[in-house]
Protein backbone atom coordinates (compact mmCIF):
# COMPACT_ATOMS: atom_id res chain seq x y z
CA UNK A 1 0.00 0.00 0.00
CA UNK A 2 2.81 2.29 0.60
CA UNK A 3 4.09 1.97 -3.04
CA UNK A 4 1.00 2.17 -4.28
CA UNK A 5 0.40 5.73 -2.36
CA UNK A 6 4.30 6.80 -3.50
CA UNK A 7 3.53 5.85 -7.16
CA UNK A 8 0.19 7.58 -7.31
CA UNK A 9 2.55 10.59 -6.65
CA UNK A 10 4.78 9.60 -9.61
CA UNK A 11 7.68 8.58 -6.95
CA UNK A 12 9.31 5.82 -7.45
CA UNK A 13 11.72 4.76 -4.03
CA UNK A 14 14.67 3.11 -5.79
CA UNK A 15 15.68 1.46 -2.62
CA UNK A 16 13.01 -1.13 -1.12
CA UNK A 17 14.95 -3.74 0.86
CA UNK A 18 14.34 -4.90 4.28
CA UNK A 19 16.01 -2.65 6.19
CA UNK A 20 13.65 0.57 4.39
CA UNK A 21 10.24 -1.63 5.75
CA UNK A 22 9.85 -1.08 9.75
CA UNK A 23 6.52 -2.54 11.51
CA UNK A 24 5.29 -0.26 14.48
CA UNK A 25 4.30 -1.90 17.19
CA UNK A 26 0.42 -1.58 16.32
CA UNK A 27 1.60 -3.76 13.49
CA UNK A 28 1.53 -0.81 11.19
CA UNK A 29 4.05 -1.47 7.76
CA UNK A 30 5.68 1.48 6.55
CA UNK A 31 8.22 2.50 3.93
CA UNK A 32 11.04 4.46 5.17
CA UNK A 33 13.98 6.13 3.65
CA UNK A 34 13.34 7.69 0.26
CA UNK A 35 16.89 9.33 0.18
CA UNK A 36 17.01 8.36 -3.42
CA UNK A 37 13.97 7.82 -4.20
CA UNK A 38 12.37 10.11 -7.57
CA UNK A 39 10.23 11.87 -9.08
CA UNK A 40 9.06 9.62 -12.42
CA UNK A 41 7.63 11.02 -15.40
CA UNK A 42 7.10 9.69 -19.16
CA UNK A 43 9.81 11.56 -20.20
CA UNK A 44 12.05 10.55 -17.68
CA UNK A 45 15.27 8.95 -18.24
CA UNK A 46 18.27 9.25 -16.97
CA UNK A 47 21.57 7.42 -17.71
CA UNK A 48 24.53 8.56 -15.21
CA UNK A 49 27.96 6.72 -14.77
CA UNK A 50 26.46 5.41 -10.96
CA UNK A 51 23.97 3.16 -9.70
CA UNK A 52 21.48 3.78 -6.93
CA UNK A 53 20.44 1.40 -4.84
CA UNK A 54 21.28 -1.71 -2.85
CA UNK A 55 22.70 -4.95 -5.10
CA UNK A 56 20.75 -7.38 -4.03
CA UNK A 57 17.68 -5.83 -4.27
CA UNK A 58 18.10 -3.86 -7.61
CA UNK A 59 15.67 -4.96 -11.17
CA UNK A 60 17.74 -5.90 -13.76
CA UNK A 61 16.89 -2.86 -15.23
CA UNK A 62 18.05 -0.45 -12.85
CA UNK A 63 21.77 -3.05 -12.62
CA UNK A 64 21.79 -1.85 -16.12
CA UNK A 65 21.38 1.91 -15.66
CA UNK A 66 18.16 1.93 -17.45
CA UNK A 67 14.71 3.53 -17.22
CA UNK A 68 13.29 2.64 -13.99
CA UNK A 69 9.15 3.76 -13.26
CA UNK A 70 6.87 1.77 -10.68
CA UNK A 71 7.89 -1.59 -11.85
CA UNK A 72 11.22 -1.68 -10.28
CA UNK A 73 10.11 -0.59 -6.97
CA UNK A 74 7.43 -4.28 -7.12
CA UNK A 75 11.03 -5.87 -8.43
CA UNK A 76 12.59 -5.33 -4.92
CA UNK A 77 9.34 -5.82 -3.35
CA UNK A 78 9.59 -9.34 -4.79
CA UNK A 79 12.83 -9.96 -3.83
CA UNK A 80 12.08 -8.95 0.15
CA UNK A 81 9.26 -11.83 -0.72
CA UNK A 82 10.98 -14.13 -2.09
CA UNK A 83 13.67 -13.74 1.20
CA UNK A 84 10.91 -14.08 3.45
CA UNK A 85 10.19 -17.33 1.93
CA UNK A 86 13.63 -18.67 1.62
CA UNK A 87 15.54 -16.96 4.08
CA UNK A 88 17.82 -16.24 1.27
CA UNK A 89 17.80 -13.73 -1.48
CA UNK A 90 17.55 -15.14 -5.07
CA UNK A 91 20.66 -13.77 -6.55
CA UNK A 92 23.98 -13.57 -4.87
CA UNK A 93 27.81 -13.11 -5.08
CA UNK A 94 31.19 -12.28 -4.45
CA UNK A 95 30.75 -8.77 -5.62
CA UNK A 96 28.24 -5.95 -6.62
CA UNK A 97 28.95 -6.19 -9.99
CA UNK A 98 28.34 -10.00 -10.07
CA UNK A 99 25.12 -10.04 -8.08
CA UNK A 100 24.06 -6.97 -10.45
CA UNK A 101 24.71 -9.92 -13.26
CA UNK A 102 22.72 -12.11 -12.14
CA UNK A 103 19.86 -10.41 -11.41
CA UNK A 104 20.09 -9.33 -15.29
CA UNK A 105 21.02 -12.94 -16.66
CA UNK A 106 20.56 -15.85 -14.37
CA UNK A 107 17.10 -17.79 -14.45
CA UNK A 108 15.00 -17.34 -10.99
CA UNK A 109 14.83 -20.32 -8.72
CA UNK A 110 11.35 -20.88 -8.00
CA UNK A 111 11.26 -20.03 -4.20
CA UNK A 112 8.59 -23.02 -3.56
CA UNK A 113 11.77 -25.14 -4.81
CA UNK A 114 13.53 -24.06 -1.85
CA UNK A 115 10.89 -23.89 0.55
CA UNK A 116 7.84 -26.52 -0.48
CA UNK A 117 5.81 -25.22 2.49
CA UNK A 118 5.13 -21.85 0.55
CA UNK A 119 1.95 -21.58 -0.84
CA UNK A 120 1.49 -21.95 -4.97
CA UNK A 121 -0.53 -18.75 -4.85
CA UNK A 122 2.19 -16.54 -3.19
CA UNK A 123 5.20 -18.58 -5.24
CA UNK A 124 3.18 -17.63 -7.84
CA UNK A 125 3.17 -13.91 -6.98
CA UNK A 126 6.83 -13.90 -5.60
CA UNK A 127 7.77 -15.37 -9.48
CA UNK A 128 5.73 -12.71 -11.35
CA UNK A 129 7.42 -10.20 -9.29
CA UNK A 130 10.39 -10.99 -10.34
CA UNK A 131 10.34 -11.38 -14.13
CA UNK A 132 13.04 -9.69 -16.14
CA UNK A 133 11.06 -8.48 -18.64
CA UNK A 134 9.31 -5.79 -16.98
CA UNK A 135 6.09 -6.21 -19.22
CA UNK A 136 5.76 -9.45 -17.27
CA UNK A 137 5.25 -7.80 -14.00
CA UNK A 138 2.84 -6.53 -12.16
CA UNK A 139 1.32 -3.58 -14.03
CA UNK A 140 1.21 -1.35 -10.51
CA UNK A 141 1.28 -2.04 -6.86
CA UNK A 142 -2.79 -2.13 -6.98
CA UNK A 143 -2.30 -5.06 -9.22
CA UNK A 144 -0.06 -6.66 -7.07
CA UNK A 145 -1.97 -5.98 -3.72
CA UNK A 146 -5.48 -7.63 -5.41
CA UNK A 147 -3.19 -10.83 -6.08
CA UNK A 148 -2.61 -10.83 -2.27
CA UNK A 149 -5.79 -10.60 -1.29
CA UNK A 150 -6.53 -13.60 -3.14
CA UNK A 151 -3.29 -15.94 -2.92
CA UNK A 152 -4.76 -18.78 -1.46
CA UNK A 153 -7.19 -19.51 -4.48
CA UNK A 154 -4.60 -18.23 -7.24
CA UNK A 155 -4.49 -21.09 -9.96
CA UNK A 156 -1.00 -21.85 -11.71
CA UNK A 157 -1.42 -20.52 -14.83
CA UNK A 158 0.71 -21.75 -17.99
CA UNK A 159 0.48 -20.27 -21.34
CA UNK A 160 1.54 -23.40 -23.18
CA UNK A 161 2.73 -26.66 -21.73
CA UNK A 162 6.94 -26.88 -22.02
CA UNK A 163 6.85 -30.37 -24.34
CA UNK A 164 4.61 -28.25 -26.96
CA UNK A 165 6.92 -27.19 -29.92
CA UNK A 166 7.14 -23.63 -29.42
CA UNK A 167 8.81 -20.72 -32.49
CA UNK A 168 10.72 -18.52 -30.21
CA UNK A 169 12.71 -15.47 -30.97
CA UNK A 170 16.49 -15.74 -30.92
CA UNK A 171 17.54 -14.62 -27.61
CA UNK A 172 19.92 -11.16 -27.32
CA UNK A 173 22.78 -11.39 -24.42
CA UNK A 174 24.77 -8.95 -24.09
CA UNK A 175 28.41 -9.29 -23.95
């Protein structure tokens, strides 16, 4: 609900991690530190030789110094999820710049693989989180926050089963 109020007022935090998510003790969640946190508009973009943020919890998008909006902000969301279900955040290493790799290139273990108590429903929303492809993603925390509401009855939901032949597009890594 916080991001959702932040974004309705085109700011976008840059910097959701743990340690930014305090519960009072009327059990009250709130958002804190938006030291870096900006202003987002359509026109937007900036490309500068740093990177805001905190490693493990950057989108691949932002580890790549690229237009950032709403999106991002539900990336790092997931990723507090998905350590709340695992205990472990999904991409790690022995440096900044590596971790910032793999959040750009390596595949996402499904956090219901590492913790097979976890309900599909939330894996489910802790995956979607977390796509690369930001047109995968949640559209907007509202989005996200019905899913939530509903986890328990969310159905698994595949496009096309993986033994189907399937045309895909050829597949750009960068170098």
């Amino acid at each position: 609900q916080a991001l959702r109020a932040a974004h309705a007022n085109r700011i976008i935090h840059r910097d959701i991690k743990p340690q930014n998510i305090m519960i009072s003790e009327d059990d009250d969640i709130k958002v804190t530190d938006f030291g870096i946190a900006k202003i987002s508009t359509s026109s937007t973009i900036t490309y500068t030789s740093s990177i805001l943020g905190t490693v493990h919890y950057i989108s691949p998008e932002q580890a790549k110094g690229k237009f950032i909006d709403e999106k991002s902000d539900l990336y790092s969301l997931g990723i507090v999820k998905y350590e709340m279900a695992t205990g472990n955040v999904p991409f790690d290493g022995e440096n900044a710049v590596a971790i910032a790799i793999r959040h750009i290139q390596d595949p996402l273990i499904p956090p219901i693989d590492l913790n097979p108590s976890l309900s599909p429903g939330l894996n489910q929303i802790i995956v979607k989180t977390l796509q690369k492809d930001t047109s995968l993603r949640y559209a907007n925390a509202t989005e996200l926050l019905n899913d939530l509401k509903k986890y328990k009855s969310l159905q698994i939901r595949s496009e096309q089963s993986l033994d189907q032949t399937t045309i895909l597009k050829p597949v750009e890594v960068e170098a």
